[in-house]
N, C-alpha and C. Protein backbone atom coordinates (compact mmCIF):
# COMPACT_ATOMS: atom_id res chain seq x y z
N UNK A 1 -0.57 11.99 10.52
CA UNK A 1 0.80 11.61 10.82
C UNK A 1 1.59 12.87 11.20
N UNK A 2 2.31 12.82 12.06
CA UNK A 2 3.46 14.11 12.31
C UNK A 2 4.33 14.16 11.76
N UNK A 3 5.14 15.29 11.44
CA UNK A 3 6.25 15.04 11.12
C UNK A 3 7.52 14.67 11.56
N UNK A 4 8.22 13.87 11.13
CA UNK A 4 8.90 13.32 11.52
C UNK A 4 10.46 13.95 11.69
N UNK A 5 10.91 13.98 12.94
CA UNK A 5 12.14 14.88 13.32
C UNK A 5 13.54 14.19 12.45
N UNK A 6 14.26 14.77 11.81
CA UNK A 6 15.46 14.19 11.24
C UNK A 6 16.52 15.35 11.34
N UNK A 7 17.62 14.33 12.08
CA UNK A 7 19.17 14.78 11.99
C UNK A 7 19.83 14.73 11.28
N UNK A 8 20.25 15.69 10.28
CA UNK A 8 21.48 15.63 9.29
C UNK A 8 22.69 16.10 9.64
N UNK A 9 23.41 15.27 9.71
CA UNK A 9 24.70 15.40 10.55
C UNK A 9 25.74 15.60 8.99
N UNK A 10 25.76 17.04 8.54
CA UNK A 10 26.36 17.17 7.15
C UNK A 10 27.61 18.20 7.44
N UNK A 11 28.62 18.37 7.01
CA UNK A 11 29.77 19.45 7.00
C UNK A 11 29.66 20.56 5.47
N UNK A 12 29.35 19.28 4.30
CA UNK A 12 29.42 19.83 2.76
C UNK A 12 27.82 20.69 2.42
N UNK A 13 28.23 22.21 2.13
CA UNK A 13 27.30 22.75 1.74
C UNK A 13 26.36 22.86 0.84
N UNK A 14 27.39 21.67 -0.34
CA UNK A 14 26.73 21.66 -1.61
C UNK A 14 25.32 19.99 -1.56
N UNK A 15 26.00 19.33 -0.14
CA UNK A 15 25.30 18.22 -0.42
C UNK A 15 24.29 18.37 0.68
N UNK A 16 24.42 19.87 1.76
CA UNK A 16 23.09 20.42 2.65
C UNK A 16 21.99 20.64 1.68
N UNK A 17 22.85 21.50 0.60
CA UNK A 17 21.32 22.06 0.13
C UNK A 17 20.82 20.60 -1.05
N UNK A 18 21.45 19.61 -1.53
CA UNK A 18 20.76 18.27 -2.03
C UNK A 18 20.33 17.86 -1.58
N UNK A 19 20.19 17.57 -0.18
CA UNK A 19 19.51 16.58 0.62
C UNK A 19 18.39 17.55 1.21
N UNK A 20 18.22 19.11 1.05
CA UNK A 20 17.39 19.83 1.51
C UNK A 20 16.54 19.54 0.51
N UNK A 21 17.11 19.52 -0.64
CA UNK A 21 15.88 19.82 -1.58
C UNK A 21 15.49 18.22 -2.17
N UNK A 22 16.07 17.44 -2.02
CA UNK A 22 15.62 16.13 -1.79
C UNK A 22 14.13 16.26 -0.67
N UNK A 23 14.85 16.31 0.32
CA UNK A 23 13.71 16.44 1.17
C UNK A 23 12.03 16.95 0.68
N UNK A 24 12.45 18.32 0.32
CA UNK A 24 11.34 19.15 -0.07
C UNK A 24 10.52 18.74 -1.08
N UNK A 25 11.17 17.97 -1.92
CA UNK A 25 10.49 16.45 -2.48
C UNK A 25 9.59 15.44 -2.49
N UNK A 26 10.24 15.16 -0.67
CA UNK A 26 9.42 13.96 -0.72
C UNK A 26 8.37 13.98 -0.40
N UNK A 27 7.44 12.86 -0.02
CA UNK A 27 6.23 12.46 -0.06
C UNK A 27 5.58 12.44 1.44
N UNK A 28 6.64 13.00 2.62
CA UNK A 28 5.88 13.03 4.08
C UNK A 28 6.61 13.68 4.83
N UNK A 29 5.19 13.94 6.11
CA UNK A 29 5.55 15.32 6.82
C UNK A 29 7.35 15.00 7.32
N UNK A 30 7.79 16.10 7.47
CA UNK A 30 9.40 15.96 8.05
C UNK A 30 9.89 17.47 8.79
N UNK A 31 10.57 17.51 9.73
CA UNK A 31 11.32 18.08 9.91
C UNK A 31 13.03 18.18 9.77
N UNK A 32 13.76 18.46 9.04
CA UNK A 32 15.00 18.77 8.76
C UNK A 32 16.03 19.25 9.95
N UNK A 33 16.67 18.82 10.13
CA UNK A 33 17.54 19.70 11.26
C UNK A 33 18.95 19.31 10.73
N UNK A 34 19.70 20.71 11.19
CA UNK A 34 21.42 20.46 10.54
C UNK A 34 22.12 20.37 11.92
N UNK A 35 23.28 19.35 12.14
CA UNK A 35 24.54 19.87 12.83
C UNK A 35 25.57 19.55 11.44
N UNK A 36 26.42 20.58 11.70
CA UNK A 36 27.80 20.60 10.46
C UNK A 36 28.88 19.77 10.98
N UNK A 37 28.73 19.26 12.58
CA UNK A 37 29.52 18.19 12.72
C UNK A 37 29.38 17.36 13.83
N UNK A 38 30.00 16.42 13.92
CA UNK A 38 30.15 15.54 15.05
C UNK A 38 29.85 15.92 17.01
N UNK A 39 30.73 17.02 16.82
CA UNK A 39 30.82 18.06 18.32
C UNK A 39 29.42 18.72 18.21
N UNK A 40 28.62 19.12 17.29
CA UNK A 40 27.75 19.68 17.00
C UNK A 40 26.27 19.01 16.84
N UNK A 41 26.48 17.60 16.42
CA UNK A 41 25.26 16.69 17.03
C UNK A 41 25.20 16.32 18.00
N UNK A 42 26.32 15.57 18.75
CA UNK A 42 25.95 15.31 20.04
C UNK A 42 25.80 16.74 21.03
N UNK A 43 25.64 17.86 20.86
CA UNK A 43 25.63 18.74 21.34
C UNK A 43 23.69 19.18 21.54
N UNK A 44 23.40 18.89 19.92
CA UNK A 44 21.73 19.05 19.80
C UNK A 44 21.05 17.34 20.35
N UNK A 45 21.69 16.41 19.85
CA UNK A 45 21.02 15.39 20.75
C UNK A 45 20.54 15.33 22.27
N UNK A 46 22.16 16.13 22.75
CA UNK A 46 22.26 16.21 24.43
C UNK A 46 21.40 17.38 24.81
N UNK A 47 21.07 17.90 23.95
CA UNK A 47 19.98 19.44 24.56
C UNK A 47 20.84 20.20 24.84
N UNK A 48 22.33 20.67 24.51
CA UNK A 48 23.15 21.69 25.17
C UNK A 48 23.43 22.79 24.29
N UNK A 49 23.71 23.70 25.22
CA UNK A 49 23.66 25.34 24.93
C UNK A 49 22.42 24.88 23.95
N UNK A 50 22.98 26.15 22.57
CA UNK A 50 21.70 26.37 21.45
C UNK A 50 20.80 25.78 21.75
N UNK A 51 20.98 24.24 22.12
CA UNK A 51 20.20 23.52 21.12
C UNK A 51 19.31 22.79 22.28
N UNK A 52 19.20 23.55 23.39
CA UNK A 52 18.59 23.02 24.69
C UNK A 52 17.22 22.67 24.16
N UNK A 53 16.40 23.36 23.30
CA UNK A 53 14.84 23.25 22.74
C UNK A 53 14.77 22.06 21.83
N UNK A 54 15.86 21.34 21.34
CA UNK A 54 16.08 20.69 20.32
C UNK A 54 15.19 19.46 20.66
N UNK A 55 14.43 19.04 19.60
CA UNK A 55 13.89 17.59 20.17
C UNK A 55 14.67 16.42 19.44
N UNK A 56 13.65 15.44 19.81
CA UNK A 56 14.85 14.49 19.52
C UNK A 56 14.18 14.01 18.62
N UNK A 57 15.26 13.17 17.63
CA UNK A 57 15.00 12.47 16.15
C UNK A 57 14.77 11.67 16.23
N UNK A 58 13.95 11.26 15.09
CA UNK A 58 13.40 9.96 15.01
C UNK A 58 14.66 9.03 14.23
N UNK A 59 15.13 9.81 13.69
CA UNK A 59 15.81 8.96 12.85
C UNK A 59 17.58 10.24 12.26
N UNK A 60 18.72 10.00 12.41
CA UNK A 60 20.25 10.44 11.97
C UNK A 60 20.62 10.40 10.49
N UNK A 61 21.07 11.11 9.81
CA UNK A 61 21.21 11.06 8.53
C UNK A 61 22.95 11.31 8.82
N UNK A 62 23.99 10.44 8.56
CA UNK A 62 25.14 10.69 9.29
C UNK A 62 26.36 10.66 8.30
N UNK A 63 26.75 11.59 7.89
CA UNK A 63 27.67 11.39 7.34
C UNK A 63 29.47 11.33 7.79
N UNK A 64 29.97 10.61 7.26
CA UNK A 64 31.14 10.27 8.14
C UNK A 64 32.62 11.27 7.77
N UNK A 65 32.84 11.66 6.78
CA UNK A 65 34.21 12.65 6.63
C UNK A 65 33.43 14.61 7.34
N UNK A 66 33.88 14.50 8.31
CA UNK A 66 33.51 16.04 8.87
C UNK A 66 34.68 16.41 9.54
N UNK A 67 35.06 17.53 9.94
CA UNK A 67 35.97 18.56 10.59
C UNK A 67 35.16 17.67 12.43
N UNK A 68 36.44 18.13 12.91
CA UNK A 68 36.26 18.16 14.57
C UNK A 68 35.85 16.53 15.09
N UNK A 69 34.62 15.86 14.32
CA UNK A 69 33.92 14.67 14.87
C UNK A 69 33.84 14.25 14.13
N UNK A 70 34.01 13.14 13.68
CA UNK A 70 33.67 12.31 11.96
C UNK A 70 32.86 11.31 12.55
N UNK A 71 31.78 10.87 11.66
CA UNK A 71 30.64 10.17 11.53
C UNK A 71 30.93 8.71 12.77
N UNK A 72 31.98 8.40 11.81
CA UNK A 72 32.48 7.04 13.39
C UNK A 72 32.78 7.29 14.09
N UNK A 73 33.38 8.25 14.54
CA UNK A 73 33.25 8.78 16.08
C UNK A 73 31.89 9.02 16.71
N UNK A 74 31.13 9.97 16.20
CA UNK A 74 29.95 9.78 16.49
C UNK A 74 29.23 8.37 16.72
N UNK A 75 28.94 7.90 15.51
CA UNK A 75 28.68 6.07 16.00
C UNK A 75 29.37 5.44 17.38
N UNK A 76 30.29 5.86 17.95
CA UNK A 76 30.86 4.65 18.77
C UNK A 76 30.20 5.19 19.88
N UNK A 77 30.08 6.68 19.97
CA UNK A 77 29.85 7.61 21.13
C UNK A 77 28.33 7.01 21.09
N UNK A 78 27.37 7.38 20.46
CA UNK A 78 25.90 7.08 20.26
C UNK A 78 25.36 5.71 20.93
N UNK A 79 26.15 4.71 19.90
CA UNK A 79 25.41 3.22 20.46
C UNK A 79 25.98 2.75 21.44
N UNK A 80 26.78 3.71 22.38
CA UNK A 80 26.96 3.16 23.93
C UNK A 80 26.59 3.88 25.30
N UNK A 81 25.34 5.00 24.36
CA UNK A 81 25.05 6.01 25.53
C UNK A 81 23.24 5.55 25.61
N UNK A 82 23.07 5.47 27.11
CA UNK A 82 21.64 4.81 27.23
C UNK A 82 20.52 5.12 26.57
N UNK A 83 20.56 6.70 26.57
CA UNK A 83 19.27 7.64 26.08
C UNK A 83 19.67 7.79 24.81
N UNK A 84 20.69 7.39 24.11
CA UNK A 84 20.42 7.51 22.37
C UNK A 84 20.69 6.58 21.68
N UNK A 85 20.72 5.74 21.61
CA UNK A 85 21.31 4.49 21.20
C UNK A 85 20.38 3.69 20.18
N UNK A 86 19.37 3.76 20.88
CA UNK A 86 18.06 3.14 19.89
C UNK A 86 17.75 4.11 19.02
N UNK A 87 18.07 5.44 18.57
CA UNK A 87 17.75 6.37 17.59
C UNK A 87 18.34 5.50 16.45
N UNK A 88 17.44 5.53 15.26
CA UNK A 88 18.24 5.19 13.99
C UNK A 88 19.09 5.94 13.37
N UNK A 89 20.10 5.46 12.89
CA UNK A 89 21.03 6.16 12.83
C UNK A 89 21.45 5.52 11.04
N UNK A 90 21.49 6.10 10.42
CA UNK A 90 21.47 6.26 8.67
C UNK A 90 23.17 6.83 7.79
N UNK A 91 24.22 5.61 8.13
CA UNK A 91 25.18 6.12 7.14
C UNK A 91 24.80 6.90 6.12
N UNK A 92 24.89 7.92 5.56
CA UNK A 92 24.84 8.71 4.21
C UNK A 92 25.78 9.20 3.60
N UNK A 93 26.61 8.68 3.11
CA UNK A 93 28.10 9.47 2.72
C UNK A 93 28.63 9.38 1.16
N UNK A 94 29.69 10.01 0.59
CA UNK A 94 30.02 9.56 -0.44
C UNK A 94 30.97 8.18 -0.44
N UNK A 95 31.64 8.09 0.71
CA UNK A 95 32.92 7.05 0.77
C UNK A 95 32.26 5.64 0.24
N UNK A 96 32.45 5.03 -0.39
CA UNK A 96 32.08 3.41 -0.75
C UNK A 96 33.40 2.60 -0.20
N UNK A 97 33.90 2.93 0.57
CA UNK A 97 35.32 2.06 1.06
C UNK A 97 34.82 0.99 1.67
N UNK A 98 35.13 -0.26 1.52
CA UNK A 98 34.84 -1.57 1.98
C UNK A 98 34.74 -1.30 3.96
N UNK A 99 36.35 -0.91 4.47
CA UNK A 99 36.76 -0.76 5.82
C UNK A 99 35.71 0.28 6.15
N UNK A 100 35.00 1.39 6.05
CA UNK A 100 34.15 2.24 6.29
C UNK A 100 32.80 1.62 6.42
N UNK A 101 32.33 1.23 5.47
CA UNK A 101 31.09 0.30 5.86
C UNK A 101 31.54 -0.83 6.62
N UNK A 102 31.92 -2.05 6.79
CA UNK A 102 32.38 -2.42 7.68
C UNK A 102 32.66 -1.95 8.92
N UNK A 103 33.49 -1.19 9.34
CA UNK A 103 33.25 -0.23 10.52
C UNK A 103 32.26 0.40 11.10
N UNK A 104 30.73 0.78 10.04
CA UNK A 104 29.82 1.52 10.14
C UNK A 104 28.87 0.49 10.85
N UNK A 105 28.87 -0.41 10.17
CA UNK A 105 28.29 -2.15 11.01
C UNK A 105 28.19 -2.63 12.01
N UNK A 106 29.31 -2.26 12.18
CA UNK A 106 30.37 -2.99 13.22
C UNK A 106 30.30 -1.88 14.73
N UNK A 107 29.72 -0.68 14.64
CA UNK A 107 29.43 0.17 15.51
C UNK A 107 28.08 0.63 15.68
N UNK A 108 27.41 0.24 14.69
CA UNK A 108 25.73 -0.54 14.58
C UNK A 108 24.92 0.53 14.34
N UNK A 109 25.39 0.92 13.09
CA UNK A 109 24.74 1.69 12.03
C UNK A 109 23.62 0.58 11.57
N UNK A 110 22.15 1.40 11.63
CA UNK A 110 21.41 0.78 10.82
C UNK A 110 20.68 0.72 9.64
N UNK A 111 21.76 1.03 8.64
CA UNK A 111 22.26 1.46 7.32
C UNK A 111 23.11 2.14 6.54
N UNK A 112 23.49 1.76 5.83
CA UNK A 112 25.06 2.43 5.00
C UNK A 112 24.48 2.81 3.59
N UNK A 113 24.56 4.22 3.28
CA UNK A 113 23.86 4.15 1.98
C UNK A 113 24.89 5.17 1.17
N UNK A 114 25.88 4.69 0.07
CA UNK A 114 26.60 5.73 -0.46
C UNK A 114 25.36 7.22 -1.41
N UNK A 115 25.83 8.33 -0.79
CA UNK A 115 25.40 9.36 -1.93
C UNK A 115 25.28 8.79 -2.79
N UNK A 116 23.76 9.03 -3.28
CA UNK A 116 23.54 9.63 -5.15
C UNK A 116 23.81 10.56 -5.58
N UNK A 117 24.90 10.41 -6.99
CA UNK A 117 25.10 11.53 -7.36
C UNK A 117 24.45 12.74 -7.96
N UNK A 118 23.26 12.33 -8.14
CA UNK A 118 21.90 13.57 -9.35
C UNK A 118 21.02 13.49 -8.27
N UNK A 119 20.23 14.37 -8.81
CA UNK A 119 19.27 14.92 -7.40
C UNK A 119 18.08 14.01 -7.64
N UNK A 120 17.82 13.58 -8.98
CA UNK A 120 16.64 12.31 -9.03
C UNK A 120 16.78 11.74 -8.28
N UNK A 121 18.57 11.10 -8.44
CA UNK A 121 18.55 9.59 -7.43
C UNK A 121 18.46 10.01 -6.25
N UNK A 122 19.34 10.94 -5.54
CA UNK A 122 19.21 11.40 -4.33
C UNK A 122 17.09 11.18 -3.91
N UNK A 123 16.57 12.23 -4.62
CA UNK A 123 15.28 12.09 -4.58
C UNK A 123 14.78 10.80 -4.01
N UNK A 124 15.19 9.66 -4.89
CA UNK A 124 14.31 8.45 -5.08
C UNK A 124 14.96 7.74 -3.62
N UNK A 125 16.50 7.86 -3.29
CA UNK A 125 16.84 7.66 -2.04
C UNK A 125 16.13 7.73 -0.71
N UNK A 126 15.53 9.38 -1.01
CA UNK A 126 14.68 10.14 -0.16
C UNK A 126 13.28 9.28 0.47
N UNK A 127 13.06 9.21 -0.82
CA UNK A 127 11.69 8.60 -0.88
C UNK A 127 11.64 7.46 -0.48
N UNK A 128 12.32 5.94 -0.88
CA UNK A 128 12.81 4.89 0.12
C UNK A 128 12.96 5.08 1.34
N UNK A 129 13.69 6.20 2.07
CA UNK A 129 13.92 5.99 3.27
C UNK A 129 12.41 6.07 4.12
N UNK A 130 11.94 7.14 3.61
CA UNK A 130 10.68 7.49 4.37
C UNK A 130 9.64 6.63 4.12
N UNK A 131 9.49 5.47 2.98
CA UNK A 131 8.94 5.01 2.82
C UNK A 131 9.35 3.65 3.58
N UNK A 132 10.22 3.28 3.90
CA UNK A 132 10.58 2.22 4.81
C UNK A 132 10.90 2.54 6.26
N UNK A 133 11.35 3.60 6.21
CA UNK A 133 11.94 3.81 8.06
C UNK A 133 10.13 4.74 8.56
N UNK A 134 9.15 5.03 8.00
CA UNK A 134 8.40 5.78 8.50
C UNK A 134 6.82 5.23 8.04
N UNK A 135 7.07 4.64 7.20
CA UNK A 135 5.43 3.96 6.56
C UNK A 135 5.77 2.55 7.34
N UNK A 136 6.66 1.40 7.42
CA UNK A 136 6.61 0.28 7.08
C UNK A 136 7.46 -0.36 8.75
N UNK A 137 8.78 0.04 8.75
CA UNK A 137 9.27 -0.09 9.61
C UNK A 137 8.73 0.10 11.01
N UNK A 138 9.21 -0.18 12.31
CA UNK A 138 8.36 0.06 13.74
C UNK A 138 9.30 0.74 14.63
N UNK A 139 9.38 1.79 14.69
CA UNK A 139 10.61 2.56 15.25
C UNK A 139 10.06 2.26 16.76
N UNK A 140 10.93 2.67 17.58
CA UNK A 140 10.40 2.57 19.37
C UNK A 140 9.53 3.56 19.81
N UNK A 141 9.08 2.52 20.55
CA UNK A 141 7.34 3.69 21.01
C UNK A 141 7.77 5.18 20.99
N UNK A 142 9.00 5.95 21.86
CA UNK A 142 9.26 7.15 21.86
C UNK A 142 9.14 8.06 20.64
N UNK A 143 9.78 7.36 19.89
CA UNK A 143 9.92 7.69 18.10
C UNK A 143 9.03 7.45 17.39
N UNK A 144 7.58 7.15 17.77
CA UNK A 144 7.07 6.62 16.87
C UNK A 144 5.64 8.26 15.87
N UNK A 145 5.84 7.99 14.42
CA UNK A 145 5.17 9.28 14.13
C UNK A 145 4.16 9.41 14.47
């Protein structure tokens, strides 16, 4: 199996390095990749400047309160652009606000998952995802590990 390319679209430093070490955790091959914001993923999605070498993800880890681009902005931009749209794209945030998930839905997030707060749960989060979006699930031929 390859590893599998993932976008973490994070601003908070304290919850980069949780979800890093979540990662380092889990149970299959992965690649990690950071943008710290909104202007800054669609920047590595689109291949521009830096991030011209950047490949593309199998799957968005997206969190929505960031500086410059916030997560739903990103969403609206994403699922109406041809070449990225079918990427999965993974609410991850702390917000549990009713209107936020709803909105996240509604711009066709395909999943809303509030932060765990301890690094177990985070962990066990980890481990679900990859165990459903990468063992079980059928991502599109392009994406596929």
């Amino acid at each position: 199996m390859k590893a599998i390319d993932i976008l973490l679209v994070e601003d908070n430093a304290a919850d980069i390095l949780l979800t890093e070490e979540a990662f380092s955790e889990a149970d299959f091959p992965h690649a990690l990749h950071l943008a710290r914001d909104g202007v800054e993923a669609l920047a590595f999605l689109r291949r521009e400047g830096e991030h011209s070498g950047a490949p593309r993800p199998d799957v968005i880890l997206l969190d929505l309160n960031m500086p410059r681009m916030g997560g739903l902005e990103v969403l609206d931009v994403l699922k109406v652009d041809q070449d990225l749209r079918n990427i999965p794209i993974i609410v991850l945030t702390t917000s549990r606000a009713e209107q936020d998930i709803w909105r996240s839905y509604n711009l066709h997030a395909n999943a809303y998952i509030p932060k765990p707060v301890t690094l177990e749960e985070f962990v066990e989060v980890i481990r679900s995802l990859g165990a459903f979006w990468f063992a079980t699930a059928a991502l599109p031929p392009d994406h596929q590990p």
